[in-house]
Protein backbone atom coordinates (compact mmCIF):
# COMPACT_ATOMS: atom_id res chain seq x y z
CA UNK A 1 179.58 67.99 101.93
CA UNK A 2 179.62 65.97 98.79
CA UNK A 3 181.09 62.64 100.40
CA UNK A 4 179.75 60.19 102.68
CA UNK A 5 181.84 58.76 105.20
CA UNK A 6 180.41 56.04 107.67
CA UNK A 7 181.96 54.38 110.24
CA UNK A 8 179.71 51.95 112.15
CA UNK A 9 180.73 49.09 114.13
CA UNK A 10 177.95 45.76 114.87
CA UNK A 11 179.12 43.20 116.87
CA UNK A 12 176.88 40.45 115.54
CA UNK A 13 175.74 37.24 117.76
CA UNK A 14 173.26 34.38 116.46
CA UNK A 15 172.86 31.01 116.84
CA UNK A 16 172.54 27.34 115.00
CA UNK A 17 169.02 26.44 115.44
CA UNK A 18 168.27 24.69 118.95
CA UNK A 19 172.13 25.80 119.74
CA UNK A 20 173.42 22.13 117.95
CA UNK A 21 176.75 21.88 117.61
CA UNK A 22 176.71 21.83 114.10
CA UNK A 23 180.35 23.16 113.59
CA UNK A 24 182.02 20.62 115.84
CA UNK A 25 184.80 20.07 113.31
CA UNK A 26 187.37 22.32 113.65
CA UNK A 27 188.56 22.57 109.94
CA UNK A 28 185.29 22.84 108.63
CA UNK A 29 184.44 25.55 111.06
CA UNK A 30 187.03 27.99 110.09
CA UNK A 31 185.73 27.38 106.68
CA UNK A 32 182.20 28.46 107.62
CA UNK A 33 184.27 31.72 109.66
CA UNK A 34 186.32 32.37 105.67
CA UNK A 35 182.83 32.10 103.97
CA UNK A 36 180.65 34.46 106.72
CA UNK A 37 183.72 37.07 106.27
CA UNK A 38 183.51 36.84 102.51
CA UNK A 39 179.48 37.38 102.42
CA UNK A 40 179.50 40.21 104.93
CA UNK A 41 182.66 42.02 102.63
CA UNK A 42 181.04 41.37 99.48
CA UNK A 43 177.79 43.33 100.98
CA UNK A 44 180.66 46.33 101.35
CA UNK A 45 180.46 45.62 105.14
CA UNK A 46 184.20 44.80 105.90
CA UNK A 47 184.42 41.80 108.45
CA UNK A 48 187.40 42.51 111.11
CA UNK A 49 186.70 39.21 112.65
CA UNK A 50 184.45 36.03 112.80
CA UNK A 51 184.77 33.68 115.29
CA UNK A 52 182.61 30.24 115.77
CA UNK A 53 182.16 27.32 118.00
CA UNK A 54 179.97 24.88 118.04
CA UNK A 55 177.05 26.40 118.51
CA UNK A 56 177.16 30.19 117.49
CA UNK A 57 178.64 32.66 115.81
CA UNK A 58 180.45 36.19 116.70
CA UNK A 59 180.78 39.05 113.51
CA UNK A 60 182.25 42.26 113.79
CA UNK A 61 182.22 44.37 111.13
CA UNK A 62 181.79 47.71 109.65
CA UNK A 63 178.65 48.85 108.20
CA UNK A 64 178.35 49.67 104.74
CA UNK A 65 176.59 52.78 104.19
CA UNK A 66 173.81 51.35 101.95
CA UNK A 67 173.20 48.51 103.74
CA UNK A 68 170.23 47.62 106.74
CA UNK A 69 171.43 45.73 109.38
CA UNK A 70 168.15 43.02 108.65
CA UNK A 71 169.21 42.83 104.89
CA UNK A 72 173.20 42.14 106.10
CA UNK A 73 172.45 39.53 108.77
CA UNK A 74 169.17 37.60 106.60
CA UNK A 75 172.37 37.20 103.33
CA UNK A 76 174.70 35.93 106.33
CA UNK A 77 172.02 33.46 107.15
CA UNK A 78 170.85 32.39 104.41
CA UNK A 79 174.02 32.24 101.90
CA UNK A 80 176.22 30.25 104.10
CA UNK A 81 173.44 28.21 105.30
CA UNK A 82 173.36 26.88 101.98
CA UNK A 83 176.95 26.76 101.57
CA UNK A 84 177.02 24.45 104.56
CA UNK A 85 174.52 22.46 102.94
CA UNK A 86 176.65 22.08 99.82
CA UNK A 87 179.81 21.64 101.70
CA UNK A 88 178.92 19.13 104.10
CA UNK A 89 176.08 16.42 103.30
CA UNK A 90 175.60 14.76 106.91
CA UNK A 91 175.06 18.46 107.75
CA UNK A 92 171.94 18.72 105.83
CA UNK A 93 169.33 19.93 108.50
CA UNK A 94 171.33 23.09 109.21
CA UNK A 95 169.87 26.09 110.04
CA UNK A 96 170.66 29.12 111.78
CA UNK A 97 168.39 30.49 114.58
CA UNK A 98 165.77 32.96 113.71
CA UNK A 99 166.80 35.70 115.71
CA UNK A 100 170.15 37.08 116.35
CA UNK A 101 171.68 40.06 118.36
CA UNK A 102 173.33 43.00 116.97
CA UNK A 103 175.24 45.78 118.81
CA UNK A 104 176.85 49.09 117.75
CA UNK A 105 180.43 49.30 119.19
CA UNK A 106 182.37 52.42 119.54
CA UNK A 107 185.92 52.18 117.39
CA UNK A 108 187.54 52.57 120.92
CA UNK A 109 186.36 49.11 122.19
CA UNK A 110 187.06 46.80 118.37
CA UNK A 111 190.68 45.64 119.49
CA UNK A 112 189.06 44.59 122.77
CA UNK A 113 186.28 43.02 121.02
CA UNK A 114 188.50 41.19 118.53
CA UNK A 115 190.53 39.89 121.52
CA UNK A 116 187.37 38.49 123.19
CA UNK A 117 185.87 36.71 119.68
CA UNK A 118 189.68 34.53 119.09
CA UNK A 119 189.42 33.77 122.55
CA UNK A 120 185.66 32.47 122.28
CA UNK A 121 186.88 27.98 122.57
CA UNK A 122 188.51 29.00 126.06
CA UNK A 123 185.48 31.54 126.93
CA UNK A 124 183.02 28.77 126.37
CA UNK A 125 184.57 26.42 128.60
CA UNK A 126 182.76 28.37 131.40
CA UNK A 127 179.78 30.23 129.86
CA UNK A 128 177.05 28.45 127.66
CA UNK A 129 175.69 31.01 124.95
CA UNK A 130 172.38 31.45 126.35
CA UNK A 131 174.37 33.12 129.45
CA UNK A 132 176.79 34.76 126.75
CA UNK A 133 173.57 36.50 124.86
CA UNK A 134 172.01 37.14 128.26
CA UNK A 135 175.24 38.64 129.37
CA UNK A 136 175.74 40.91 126.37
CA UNK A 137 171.95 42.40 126.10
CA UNK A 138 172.17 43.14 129.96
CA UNK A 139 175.63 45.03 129.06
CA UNK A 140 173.81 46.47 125.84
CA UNK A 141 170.32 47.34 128.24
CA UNK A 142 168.04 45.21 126.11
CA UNK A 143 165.26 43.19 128.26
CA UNK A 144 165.27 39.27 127.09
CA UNK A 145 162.02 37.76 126.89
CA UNK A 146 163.20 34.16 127.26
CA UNK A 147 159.71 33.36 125.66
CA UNK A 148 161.16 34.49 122.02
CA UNK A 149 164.70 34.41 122.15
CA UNK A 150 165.49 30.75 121.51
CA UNK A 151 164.53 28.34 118.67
């Protein structure tokens, strides 16, 4: 078969650094959610959705069949880390969390998903994002050591 077709879901989840609410500002935080979607389709990994609050971030996307999930999430990071730099001066210690979670998602459960990341302002009104990532690596069956998990 001479083509390549790939069709790989990753719900992505990673924090500010020390969870600050960095992207209080409502505005400025769809901004950041515009740029993140640009940077992830520019790396040929269409973004279906990005959704923010203060403290963290939600990506789905597709994939791109050249592309390592490390490589795709490290050019999230680090390009609109700097464009937050740039774009906001009083925001000038911002930094994104080391680590981050990423989870495959069958195409059956994206609307779903989609639904839950637009929803995330009224979500977080009872769940903190520590119990959030908990949550989802229990549904994913990864093991948290709470030792390396946070910065």
């Amino acid at each position: 078969m001479p083509q390549s077709l790939v069709q790989i879901y990753v719900h992505i989840v990673y924090s500010t650094k020390h969870r600050k609410p960095f992207l209080r500002d409502k505005v400025f935080r769809d901004r950041t959610q515009r740029y993140l979607a640009g940077i992830s389709n520019g790396l040929n990994c269409p973004a279906l959705i990005v959704g923010a609050v203060e403290d963290h971030v939600h990506i789905l996307c597709r994939l791109g069949k050249n592309v390592e999930i490390a490589n795709l999430i490290r050019d999230l990071k680090r390009d609109s880390s700097k464009w937050v730099k740039t774009q906001q001066p009083r925001l000038a210690d911002f930094y994104w969390q080391k680590g981050y979670g990423a989870f495959s998602l069958s195409p059956s459960h994206v609307e779903v998903l989609k639904e839950y990341i637009v929803h995330q302002e009224d979500h977080h009104r009872q769940e903190t994002f520590k119990d959030e990532f908990r949550r989802l690596c229990k549904k994913y069956g990864f093991q948290v050591d709470e030792r390396y998990v946070w910065d």
